[in-house]
Protein backbone atom coordinates (compact mmCIF):
# COMPACT_ATOMS: atom_id res chain seq x y z
CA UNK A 1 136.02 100.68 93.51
CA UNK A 2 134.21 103.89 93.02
CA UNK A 3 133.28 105.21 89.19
CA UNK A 4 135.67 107.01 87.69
CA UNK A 5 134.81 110.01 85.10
CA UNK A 6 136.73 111.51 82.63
CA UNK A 7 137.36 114.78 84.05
CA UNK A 8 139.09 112.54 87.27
CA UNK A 9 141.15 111.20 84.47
CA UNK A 10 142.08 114.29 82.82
CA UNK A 11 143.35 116.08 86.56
CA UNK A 12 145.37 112.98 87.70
CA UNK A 13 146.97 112.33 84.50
CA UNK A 14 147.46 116.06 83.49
CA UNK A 15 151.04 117.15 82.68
CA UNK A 16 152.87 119.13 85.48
CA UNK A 17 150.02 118.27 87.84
CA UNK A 18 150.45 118.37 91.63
CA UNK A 19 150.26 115.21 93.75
CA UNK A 20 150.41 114.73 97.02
CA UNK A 21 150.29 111.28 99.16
CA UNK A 22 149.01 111.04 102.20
CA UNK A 23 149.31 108.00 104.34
CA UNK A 24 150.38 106.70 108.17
CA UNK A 25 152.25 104.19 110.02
CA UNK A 26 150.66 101.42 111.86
CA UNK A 27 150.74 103.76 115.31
CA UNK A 28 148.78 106.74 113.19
CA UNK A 29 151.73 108.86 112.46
CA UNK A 30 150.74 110.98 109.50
CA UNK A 31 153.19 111.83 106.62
CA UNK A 32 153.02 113.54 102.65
CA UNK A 33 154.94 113.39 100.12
CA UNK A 34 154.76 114.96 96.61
CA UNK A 35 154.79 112.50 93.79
CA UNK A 36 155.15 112.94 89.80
CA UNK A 37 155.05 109.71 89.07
CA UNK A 38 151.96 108.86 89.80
CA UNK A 39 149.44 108.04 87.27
CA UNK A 40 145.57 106.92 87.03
CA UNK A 41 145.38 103.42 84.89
CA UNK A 42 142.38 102.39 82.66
CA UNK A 43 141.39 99.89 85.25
CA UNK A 44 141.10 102.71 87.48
CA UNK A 45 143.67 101.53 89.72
CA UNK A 46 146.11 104.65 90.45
CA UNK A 47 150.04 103.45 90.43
CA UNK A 48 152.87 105.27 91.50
CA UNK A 49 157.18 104.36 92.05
CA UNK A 50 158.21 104.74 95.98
CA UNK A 51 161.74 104.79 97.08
CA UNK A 52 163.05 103.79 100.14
CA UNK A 53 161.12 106.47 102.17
CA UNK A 54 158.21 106.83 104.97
CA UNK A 55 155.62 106.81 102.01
CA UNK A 56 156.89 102.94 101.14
CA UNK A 57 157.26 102.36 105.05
CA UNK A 58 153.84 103.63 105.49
CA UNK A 59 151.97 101.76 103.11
CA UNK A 60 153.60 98.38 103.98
CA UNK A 61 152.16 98.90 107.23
CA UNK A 62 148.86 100.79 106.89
CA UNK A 63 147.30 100.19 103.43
CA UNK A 64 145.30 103.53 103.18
CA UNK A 65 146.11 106.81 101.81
CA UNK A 66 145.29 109.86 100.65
CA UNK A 67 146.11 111.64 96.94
CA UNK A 68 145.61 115.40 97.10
CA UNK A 69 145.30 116.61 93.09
CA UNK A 70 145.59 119.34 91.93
CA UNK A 71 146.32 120.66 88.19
CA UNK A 72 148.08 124.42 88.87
CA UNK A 73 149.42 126.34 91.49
CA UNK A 74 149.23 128.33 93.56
CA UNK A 75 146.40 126.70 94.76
CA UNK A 76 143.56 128.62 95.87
CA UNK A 77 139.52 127.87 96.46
CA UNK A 78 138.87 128.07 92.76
CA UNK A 79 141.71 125.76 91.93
CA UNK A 80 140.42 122.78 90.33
CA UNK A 81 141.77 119.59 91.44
CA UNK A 82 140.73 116.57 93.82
CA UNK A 83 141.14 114.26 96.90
CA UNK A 84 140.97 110.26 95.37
CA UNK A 85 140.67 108.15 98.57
CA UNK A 86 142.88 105.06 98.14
CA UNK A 87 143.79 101.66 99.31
CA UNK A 88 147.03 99.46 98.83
CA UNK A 89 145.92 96.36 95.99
CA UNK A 90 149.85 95.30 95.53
CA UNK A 91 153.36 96.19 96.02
CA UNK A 92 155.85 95.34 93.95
CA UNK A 93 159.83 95.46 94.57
CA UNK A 94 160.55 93.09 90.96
CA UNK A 95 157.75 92.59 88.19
CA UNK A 96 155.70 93.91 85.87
CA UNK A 97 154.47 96.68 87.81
CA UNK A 98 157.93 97.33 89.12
CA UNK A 99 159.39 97.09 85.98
CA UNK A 100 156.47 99.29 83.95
CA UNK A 101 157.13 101.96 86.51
CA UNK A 102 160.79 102.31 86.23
CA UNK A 103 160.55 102.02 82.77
CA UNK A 104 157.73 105.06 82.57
CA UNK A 105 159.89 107.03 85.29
CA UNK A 106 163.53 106.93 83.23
CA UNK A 107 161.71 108.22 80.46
CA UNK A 108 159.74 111.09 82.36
CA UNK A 109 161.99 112.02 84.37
CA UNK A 110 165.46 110.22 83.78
CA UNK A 111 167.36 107.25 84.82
CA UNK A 112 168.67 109.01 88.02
CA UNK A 113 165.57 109.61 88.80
CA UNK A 114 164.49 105.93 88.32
CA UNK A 115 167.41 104.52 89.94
CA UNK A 116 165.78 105.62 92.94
CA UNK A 117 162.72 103.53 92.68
CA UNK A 118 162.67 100.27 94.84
CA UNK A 119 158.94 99.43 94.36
CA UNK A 120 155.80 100.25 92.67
CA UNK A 121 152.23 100.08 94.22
CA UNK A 122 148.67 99.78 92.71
CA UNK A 123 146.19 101.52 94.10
CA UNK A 124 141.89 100.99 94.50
CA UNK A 125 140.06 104.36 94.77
CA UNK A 126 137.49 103.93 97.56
CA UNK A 127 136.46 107.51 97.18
CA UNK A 128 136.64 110.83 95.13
CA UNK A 129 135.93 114.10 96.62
CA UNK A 130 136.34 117.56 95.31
CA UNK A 131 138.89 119.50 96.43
CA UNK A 132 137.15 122.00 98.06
CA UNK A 133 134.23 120.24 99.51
CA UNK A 134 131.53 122.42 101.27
CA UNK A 135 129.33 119.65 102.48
CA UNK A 136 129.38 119.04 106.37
């Protein structure tokens, strides 16, 4: 797991943030999906609620991913935000991480909302890069 500062922190957990998951299927096949639910724990692990969706799918196969962060929008070359580098530590469909997760959902976003959680994963960041990363 890579070191975590607090200005990674403050951009992941900021209210109204943008997040975006990368990840792919076994075969390669890319997909994204915008998340809100997503958060960046103490232990540095970031968690998020899936539905029944290609994100889940994805991750069940392929444990890697990709969180694009950003904290306004549009989003420009000044924008700050970041890309956290991830890999699946545990999926849950009934637990405490399951259960922690719908809980944190209903009341962010409502029980509707929630109802469409089937499973929550933990995440380890391998890597943080900036957003805009000029290095070659």
């Amino acid at each position: 797991m890579v070191e975590i500062n607090k200005e990674v922190f403050e951009i992941v957990n900021k209210p109204g943030r943008v997040g975006v998951l990368g990840t792919a299927d076994k075969q390669g096949q890319p997909n994204t999906a915008y998340f809100g639910s997503l958060r960046l724990m103490e232990d540095g692990s970031v968690v998020l609620g899936l539905g029944n969706n290609r994100s889940l799918k994805n991750i069940e196969e392929n444990p890697l991913a990709v969180l694009f962060c950003v904290t306004e929008s549009p989003v420009g070359f000044k924008t700050p935000g970041l890309r956290l580098y991830l890999k699946v530590k545990e999926i849950q469909k009934a637990g405490p991480l399951y259960d922690g997760v719908k809980t944190a959902i209903a009341e962010h976003a409502g029980t509707e909302a929630a109802k469409m959680i089937v499973a929550a994963a933990a995440f380890e960041v391998t890597d943080i890069r900036k957003l805009v990363d000029w290095q070659r």
